[in-house]
Protein backbone atom coordinates (compact mmCIF):
# COMPACT_ATOMS: atom_id res chain seq x y z
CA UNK A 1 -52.95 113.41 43.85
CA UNK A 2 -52.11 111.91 40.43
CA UNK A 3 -52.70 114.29 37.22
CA UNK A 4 -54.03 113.62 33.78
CA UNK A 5 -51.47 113.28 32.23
CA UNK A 6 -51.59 109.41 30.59
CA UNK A 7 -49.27 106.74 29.85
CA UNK A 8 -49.25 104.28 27.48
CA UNK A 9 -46.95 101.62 27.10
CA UNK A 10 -46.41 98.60 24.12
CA UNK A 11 -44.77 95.65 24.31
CA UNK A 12 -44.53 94.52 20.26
CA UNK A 13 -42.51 92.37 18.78
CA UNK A 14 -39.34 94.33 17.99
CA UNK A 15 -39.47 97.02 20.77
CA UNK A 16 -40.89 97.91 24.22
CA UNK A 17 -42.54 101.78 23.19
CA UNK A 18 -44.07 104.25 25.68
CA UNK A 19 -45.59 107.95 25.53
CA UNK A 20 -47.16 109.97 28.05
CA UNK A 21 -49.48 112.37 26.55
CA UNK A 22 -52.02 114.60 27.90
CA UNK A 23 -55.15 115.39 27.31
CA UNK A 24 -55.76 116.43 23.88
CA UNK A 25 -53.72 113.62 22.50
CA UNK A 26 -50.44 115.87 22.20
CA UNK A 27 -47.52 114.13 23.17
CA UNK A 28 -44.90 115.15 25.30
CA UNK A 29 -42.23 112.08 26.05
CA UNK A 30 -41.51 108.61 24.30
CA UNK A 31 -39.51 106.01 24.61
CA UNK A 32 -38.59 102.95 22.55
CA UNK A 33 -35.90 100.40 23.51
CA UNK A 34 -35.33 96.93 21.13
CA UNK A 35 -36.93 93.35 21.88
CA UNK A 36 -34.14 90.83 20.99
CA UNK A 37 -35.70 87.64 19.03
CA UNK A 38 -34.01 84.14 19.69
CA UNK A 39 -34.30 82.08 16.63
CA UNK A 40 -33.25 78.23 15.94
CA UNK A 41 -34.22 75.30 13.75
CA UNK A 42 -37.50 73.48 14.02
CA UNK A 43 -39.35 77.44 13.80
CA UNK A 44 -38.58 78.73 16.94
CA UNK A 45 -38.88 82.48 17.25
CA UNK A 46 -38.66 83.33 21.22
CA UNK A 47 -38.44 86.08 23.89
CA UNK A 48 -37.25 86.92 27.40
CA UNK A 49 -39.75 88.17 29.21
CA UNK A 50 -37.68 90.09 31.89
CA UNK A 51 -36.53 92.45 28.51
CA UNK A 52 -40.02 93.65 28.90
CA UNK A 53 -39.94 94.23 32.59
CA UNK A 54 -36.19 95.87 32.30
CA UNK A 55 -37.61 98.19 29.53
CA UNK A 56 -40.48 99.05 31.17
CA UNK A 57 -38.57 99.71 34.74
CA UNK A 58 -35.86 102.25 32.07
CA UNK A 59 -39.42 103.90 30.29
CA UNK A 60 -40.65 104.93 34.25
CA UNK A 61 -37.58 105.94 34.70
CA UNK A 62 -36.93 108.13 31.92
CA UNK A 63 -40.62 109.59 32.43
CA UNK A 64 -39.33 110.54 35.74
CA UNK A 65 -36.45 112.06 34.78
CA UNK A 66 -38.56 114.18 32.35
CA UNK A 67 -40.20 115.94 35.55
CA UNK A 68 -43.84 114.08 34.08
CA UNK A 69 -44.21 110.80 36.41
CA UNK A 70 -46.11 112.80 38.88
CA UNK A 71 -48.49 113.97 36.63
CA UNK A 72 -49.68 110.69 35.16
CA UNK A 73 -53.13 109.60 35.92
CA UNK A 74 -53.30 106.40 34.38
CA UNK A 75 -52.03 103.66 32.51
CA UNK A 76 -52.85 101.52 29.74
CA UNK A 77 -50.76 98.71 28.33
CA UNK A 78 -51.11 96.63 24.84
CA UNK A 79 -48.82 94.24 23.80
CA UNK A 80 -47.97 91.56 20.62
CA UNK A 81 -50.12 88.48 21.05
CA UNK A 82 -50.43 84.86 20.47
CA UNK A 83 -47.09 85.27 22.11
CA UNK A 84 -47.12 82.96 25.29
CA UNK A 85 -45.32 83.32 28.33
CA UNK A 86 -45.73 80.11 31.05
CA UNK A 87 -45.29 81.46 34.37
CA UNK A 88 -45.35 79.87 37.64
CA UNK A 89 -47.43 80.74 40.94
CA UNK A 90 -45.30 83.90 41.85
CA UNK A 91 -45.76 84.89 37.81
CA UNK A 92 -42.09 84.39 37.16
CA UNK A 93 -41.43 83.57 33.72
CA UNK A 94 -40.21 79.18 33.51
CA UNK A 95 -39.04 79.46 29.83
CA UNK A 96 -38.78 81.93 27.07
CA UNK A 97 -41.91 83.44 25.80
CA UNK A 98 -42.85 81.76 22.24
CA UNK A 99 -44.07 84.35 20.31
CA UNK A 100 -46.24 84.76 17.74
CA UNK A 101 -43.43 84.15 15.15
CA UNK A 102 -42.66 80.87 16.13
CA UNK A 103 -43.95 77.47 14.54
CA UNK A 104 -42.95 74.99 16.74
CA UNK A 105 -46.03 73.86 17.24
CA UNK A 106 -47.08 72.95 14.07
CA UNK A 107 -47.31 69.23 14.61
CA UNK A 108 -49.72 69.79 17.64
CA UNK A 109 -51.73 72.32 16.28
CA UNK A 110 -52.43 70.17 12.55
CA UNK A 111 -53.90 67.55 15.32
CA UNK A 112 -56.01 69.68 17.24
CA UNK A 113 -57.48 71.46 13.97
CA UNK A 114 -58.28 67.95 12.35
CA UNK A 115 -60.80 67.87 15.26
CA UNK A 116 -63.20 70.41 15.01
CA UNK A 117 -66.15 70.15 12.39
CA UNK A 118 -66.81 73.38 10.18
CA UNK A 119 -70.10 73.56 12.62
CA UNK A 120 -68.24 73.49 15.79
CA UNK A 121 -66.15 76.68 14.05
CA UNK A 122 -69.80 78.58 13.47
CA UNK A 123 -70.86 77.33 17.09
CA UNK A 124 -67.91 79.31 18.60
CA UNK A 125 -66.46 81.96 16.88
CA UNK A 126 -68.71 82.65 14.20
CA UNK A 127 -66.34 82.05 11.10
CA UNK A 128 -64.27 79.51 9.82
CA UNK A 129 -61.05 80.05 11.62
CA UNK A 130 -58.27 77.38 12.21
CA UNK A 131 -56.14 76.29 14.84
CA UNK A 132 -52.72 77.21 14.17
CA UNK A 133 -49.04 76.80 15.47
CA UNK A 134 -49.92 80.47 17.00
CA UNK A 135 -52.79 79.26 18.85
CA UNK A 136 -52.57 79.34 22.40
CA UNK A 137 -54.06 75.79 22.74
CA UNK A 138 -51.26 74.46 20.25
CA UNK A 139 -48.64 75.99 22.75
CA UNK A 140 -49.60 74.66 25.85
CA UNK A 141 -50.03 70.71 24.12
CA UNK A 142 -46.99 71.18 23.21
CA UNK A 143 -45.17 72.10 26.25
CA UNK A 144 -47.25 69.55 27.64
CA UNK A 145 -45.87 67.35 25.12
CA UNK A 146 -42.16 68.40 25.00
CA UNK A 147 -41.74 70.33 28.19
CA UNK A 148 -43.77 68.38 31.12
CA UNK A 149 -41.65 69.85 33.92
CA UNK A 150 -42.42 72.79 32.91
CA UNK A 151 -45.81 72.52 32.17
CA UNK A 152 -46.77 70.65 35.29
CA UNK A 153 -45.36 73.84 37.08
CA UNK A 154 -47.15 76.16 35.09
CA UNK A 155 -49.93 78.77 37.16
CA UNK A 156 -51.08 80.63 34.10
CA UNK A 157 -50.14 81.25 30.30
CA UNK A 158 -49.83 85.14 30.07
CA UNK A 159 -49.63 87.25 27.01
CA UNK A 160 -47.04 90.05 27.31
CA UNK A 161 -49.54 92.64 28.51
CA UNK A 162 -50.88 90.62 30.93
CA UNK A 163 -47.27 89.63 31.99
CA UNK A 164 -46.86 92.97 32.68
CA UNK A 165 -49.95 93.42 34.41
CA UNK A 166 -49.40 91.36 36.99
CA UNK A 167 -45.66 92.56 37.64
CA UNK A 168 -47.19 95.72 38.38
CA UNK A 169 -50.06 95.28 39.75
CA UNK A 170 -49.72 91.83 41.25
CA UNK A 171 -53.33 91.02 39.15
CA UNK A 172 -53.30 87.97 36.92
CA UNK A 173 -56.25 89.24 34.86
CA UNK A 174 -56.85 89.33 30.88
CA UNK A 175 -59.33 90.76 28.45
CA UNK A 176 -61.77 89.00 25.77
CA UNK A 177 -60.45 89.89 22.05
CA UNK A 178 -56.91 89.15 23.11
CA UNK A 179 -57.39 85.87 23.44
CA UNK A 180 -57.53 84.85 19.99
CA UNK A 181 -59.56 81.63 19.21
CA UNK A 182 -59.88 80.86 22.75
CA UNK A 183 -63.17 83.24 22.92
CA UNK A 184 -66.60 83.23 21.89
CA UNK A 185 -69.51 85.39 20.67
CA UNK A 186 -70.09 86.21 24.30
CA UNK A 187 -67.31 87.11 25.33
CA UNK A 188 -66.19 83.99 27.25
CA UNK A 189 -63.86 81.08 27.24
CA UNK A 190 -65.28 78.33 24.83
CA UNK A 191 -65.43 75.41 27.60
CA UNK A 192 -65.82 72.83 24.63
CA UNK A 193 -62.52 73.82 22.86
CA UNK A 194 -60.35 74.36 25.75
CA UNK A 195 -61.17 70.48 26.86
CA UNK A 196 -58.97 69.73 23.74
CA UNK A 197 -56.11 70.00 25.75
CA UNK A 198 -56.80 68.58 29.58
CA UNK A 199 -55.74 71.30 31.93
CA UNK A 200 -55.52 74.37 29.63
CA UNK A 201 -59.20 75.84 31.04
CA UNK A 202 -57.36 76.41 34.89
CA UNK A 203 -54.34 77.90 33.22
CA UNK A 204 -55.81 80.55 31.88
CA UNK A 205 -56.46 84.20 33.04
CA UNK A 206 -60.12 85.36 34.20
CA UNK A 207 -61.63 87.96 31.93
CA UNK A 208 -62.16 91.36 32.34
CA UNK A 209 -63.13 94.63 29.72
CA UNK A 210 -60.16 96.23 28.21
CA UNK A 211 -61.37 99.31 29.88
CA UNK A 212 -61.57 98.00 33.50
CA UNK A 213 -59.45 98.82 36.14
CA UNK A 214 -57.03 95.82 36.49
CA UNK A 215 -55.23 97.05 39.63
CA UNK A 216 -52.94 99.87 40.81
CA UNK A 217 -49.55 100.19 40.03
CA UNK A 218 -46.91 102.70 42.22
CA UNK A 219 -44.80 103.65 39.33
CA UNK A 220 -42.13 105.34 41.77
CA UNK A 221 -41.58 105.49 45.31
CA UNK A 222 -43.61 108.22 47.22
CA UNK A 223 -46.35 108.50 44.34
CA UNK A 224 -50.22 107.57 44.81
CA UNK A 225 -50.92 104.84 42.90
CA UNK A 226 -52.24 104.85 39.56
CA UNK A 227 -55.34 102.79 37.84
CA UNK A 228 -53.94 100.47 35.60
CA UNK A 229 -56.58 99.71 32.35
CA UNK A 230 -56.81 95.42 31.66
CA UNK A 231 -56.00 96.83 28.14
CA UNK A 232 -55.89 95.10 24.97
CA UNK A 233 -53.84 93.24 21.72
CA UNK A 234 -51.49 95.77 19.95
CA UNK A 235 -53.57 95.36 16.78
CA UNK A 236 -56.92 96.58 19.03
CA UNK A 237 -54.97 99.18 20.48
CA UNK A 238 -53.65 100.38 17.17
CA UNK A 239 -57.20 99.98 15.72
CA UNK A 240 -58.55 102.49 18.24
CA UNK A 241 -55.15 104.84 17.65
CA UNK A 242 -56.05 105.44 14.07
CA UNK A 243 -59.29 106.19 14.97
CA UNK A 244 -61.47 103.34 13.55
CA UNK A 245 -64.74 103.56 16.23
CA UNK A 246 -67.81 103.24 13.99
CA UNK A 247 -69.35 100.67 11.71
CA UNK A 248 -67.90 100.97 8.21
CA UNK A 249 -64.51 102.03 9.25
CA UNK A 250 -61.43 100.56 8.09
CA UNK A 251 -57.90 100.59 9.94
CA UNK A 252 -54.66 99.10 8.17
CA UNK A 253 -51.65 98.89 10.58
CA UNK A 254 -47.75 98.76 9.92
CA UNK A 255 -45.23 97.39 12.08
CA UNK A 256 -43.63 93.82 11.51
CA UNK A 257 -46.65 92.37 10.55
CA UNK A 258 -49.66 94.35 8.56
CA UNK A 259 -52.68 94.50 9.99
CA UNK A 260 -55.60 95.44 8.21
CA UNK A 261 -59.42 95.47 9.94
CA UNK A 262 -63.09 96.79 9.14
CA UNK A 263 -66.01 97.27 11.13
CA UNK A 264 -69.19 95.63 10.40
CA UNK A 265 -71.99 93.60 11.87
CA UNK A 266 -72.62 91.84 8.44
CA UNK A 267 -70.69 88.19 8.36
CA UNK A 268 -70.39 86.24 5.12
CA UNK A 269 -67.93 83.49 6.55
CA UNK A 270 -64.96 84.07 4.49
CA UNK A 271 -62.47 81.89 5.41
CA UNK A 272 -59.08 83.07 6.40
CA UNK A 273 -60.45 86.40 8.52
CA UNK A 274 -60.70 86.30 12.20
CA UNK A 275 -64.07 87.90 13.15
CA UNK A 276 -64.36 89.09 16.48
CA UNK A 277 -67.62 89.97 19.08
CA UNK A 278 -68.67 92.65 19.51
CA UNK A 279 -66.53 95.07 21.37
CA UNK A 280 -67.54 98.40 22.34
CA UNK A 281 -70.15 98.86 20.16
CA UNK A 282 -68.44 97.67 17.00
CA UNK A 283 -67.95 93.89 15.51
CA UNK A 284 -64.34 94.12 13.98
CA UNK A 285 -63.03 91.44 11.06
CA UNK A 286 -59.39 91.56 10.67
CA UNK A 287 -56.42 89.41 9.51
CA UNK A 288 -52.53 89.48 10.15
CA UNK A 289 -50.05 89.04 7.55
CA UNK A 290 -46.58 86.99 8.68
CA UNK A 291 -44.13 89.32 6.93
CA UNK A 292 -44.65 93.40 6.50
CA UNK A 293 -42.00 95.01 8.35
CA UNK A 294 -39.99 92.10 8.74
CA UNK A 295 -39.93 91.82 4.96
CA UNK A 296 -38.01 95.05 5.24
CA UNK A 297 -36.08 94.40 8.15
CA UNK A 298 -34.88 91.30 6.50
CA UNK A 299 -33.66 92.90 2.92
CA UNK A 300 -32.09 96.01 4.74
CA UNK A 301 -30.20 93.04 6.88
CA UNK A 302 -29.27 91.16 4.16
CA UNK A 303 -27.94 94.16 1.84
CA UNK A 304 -26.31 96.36 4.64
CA UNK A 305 -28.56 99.76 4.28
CA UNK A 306 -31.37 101.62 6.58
CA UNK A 307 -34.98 101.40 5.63
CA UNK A 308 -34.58 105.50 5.26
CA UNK A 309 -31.47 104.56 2.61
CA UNK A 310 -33.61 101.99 1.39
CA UNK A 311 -36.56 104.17 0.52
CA UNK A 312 -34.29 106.84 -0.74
CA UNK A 313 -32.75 104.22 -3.27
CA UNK A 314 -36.46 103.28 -4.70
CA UNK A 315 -37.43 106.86 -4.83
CA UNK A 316 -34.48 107.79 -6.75
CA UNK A 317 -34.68 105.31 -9.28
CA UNK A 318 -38.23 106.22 -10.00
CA UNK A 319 -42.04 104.76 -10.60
CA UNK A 320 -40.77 103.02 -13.62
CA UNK A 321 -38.03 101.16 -12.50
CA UNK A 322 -38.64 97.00 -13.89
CA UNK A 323 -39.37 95.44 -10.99
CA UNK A 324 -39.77 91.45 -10.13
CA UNK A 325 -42.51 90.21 -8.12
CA UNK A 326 -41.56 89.63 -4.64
CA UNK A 327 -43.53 87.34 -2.55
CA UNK A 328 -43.23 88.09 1.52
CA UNK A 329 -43.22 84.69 2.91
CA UNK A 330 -40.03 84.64 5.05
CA UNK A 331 -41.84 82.78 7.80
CA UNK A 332 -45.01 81.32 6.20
CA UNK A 333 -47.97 83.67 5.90
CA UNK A 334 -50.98 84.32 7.77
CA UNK A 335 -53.92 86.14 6.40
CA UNK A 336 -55.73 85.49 4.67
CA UNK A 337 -53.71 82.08 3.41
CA UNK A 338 -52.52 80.59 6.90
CA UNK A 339 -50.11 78.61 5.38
CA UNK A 340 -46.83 77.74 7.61
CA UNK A 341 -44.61 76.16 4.84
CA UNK A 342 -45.31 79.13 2.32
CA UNK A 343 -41.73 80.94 1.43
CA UNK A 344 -40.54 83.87 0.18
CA UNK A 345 -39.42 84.68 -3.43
CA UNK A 346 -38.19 86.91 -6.21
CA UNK A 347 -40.03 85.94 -9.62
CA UNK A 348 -38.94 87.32 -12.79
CA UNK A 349 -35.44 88.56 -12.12
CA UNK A 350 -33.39 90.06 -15.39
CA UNK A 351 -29.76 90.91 -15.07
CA UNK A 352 -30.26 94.75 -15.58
CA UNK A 353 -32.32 94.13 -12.15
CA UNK A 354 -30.29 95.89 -9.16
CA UNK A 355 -30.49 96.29 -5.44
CA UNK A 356 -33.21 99.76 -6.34
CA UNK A 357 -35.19 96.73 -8.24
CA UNK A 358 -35.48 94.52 -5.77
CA UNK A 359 -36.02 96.97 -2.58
CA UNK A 360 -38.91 97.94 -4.47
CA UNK A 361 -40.41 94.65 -5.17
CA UNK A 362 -40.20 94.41 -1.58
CA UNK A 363 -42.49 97.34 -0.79
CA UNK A 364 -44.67 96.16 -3.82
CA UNK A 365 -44.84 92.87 -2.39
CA UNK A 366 -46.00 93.31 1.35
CA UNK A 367 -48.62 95.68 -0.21
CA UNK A 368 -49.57 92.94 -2.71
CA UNK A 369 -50.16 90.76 0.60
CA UNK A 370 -51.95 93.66 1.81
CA UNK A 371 -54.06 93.93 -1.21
CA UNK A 372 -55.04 89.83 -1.02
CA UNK A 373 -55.97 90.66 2.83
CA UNK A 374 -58.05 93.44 1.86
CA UNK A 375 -60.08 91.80 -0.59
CA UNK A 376 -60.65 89.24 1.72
CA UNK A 377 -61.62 91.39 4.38
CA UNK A 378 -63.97 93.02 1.59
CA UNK A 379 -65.62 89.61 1.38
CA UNK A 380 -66.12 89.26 4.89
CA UNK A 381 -67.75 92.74 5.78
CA UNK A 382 -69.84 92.31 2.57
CA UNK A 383 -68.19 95.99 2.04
CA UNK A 384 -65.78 98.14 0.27
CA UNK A 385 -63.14 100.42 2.73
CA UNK A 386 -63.60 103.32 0.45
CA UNK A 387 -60.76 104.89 3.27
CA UNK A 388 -58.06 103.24 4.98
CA UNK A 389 -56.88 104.71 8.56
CA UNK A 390 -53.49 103.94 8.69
CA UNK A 391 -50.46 103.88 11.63
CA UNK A 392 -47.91 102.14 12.51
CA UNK A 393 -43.67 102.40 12.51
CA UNK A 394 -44.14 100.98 8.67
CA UNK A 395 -45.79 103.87 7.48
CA UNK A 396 -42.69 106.58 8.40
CA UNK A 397 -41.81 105.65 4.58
CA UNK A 398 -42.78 108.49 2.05
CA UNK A 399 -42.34 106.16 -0.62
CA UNK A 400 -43.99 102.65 0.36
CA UNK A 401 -46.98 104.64 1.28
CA UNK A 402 -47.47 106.42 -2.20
CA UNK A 403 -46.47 102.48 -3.26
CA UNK A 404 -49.29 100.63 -1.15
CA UNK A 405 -51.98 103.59 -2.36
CA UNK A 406 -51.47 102.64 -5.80
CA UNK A 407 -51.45 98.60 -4.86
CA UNK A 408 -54.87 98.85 -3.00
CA UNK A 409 -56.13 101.78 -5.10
CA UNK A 410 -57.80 103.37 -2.50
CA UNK A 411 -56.68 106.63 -0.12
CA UNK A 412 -54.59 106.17 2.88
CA UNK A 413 -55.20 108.16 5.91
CA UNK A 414 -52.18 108.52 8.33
CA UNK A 415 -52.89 109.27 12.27
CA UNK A 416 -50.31 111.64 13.26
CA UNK A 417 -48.91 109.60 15.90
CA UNK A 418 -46.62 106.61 14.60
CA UNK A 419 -47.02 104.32 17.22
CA UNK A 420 -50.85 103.56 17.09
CA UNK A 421 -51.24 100.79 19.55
CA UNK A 422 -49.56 103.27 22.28
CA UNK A 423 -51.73 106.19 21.89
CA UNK A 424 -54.54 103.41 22.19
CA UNK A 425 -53.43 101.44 25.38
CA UNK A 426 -53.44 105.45 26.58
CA UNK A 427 -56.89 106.03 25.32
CA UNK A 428 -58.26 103.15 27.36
CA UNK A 429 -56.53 103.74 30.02
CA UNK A 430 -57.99 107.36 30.46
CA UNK A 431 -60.84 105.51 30.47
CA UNK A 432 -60.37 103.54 33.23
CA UNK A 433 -59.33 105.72 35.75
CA UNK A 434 -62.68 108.21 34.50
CA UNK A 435 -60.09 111.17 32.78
CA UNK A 436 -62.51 110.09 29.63
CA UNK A 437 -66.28 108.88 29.75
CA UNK A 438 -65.95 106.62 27.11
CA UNK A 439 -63.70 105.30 24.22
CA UNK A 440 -65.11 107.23 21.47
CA UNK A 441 -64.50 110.51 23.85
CA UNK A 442 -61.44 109.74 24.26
CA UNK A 443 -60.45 108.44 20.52
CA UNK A 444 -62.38 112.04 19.30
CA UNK A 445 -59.92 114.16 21.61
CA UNK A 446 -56.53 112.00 20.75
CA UNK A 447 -56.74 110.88 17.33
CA UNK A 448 -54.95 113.18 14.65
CA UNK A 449 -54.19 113.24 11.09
CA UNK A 450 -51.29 114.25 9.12
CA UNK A 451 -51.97 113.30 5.71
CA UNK A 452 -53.95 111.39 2.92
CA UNK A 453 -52.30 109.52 0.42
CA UNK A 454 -54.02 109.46 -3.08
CA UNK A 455 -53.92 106.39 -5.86
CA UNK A 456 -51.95 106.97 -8.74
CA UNK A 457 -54.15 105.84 -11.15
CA UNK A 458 -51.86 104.98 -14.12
CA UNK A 459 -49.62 103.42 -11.12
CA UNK A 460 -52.87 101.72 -9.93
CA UNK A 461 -53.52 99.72 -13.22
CA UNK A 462 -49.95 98.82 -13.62
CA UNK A 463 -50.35 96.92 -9.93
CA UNK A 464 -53.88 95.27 -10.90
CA UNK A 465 -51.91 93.52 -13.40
CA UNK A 466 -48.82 92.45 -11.00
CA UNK A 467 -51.54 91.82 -8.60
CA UNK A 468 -53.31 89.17 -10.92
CA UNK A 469 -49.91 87.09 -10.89
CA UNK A 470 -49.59 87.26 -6.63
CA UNK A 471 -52.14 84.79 -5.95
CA UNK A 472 -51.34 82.15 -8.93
CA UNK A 473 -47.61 82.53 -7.51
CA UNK A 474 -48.29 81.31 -4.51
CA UNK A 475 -50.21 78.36 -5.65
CA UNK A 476 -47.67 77.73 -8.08
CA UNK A 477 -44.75 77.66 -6.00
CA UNK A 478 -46.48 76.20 -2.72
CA UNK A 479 -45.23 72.13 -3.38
CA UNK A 480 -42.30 73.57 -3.86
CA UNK A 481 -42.39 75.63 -0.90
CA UNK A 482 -43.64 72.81 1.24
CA UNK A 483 -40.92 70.58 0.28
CA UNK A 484 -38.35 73.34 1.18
CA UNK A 485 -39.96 74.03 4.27
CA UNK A 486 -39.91 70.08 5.35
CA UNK A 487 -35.95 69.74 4.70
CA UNK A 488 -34.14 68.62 7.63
């Protein structure tokens, strides 16, 4: 008989992650083994899916090895989304996954978001949202477009979890708020949108709750099976793994995109926010930015240091240091802007301006982009997030928390396990197979804290003025950035 112990396992952008933990949230194994990212001209940014089943296969493995696979009661999986995998009858992978990072389908998804009248936008999702080169609907006319062969061969268009899902449990199944801008206020496939593109309805996956049983997986020979949750998107997941669970909470997550999301049932309509239905219990507005992590990924790349040497080097040189203003574009920008051709840049260099100088305009500007999406999040709850829950790999850094405290001028509160979204694929997995009664149970017993970051406020009104230039930047430098983007 299985145990209760639970296992959680995410499938991001940079890294398959798993923990087991058990049940008072205290964890006893993880695992984390790199994604690699294919990139070439015209925006592509892809995946092989079999990474994620290799990784997965070495995590069980490893878990085994530990002496703890026999003691796991369930499972819950989250993974990155608007990342597409087309898959064929048997659910084996026809081409690379396109993931959310990849623009390809720009041209197709301009076309299909010329369509739709700002009514029809009210009519199904409640808010103004657009169709973008991430939007499922923009993949699959343009594989349609480009890749026939494949697409005439295509069963179903997976996201990774649900990838996953069926490779262990042989269920082709999905869940509601994963399916970004494909699903309405109820909680079901918009028939009127999908018709856009003629045979996208049939290769889609039927709907279940994230806290549904999806199937069983055998994780190893000679064990009992194990419930398998449908689980959710990594920024749900994460959501639930810093704890946000009632109306007025806020959650801001870290990885290679931020994240930031508040509960409410109020809805203004700002533009720019995705607003989702309501989802056990709670309506959640959130937006993605393009850039966070990567921002620092890319600059530790491109100078040859760590992001531990490269938070050592801003703290030593100080809170005064002259800084330019950095703006995280590298790959267009999402939230709350959703502009592909935006790009990245360093305003107001001076020659006495070093590597220290421009590390920290890096952390400065991801939490500038944080600050915009905040704001805008503001607008859309129609209320302030006094407190913002906060996980994520990002926020290991000492230093570009204290930083983004003093950007948004308001406290950070870190959950004490990094990896968010993994602690909350295991929450609703527990769920599933009835080791919890519910998701606030088991978010009450899991969810930690390990510390609360304060504003500086001297620090605080240096970055309201930096933050009055951020916006006007952008505008500024977008026809420039457009024509830059459009070179050949």
């Amino acid at each position: 008989m299985a145990g209760d112990l639970v296992l959680g396992i995410d499938a991001g952008t940079t890294a398959v992650k798993a923990a087991v933990f058990d049940p008072r949230g205290r964890r006893l194994f993880d695992f984390a083994a790199p994604i690699p990212m294919r990139r070439a001209p015209g925006g592509v940014a892809e995946q092989d899916p079999r990474v994620w089943l290799d990784h997965v296969a070495t995590a069980l493995a490893r878990v085994a090895s530990e002496g703890l696979l026999a003691g796991v009661g369930a499972l819950g999986l989250t993974s990155q989304v608007n990342t597409h995998v087309f898959v064929d009858a048997q659910g084996r992978p026809l081409a690379p996954a396109i993931t959310w990072q990849d623009g390809r389908a720009a041209t197709e998804a301009a076309l299909l978001d010329a369509g739709p009248s700002a009514g029809d936008r009210l009519r199904w999702w409640g808010a103004p949202m657009p169709i973008d080169a991430s939007h499922a609907l923009s993949r699959m006319s343009w594989m349609a477009r480009h890749r026939p062969d494949i697409w005439e061969r295509t069963s179903a268009v997976l996201l990774p979890k649900d990838f996953l899902l069926r490779a262990l449990t042989g269920q082709t199944v999905s869940d509601p708020m994963s399916n970004i801008g494909l699903v309405g206020p109820d909680l079901a496939y918009i028939p009127e949108l999908l018709a856009l593109v003629p045979g996208a309805a049939e290769r889609l996956a039927p709907l279940r709750p994230s806290a549904a049983v999806a199937g069983e997986a055998v994780l190893a020979p000679g064990l009992p099976p194990v419930p398998v949750a449908v689980g959710i998107m990594d920024a749900w997941a994460g959501f639930y793994g810093v704890g946000l669970r009632a109306d007025g909470d806020a959650a801001y997550l870290s990885g290679t995109s931020e994240v930031i999301a508040g509960a409410s049932d109020r809805m203004t309509g700002e533009p720019g926010l995705l607003v989702f239905p309501r989802h056990e219990g709670l309506r959640v507005h959130a937006g993605p930015t393009q850039s966070g992590g990567a921002s620092v990924a890319w600059f530790c790349a491109a100078t040859g240091q760590s992001p531990e040497a490269m938070s050592a080097e801003v703290d030593a040189a100080g809170q005064d240091l002259r800084t330019p203003l950095f703006l995280p574009h590298l790959a267009g920008e999402r939230a709350p802007l959703w502009d592909a051709s935006a790009r990245g840049a360093f305003l107001g260099l001076e020659a006495a301006m070093g590597r220290p100088a421009m590390a920290r305009a890096v952390f400065e500007g991801v939490a500038l982009s944080a600050r915009l999406l905040t704001e805008a999040l503001e607008r859309s709850t129609d209320r302030r997030a006094e407190v913002l829950l906060c996980g994520g790999g990002g926020f290991r850094s000492e230093t570009w928390n204290r930083i983004r405290a003093d950007v948004l001028g308001r406290p950070l509160r870190r959950a004490a396990v990094a990896d968010a979204g993994v602690l909350g694929a295991a929450a609703l997995g527990a769920v599933a197979a009835g080791l919890q009664p519910d998701l606030p149970a088991a978010l009450a017993d899991l969810v930690a804290y390990d510390r609360t970051y304060e504003p500086d406020p001297r620090q605080a009104a240096r970055y309201d003025d930096l933050f009055a230039l951020y916006r006007p930047a952008y505008e500024a430098l977008r026809p420039l950035s457009r024509a830059l983007a459009g070179r050949a």
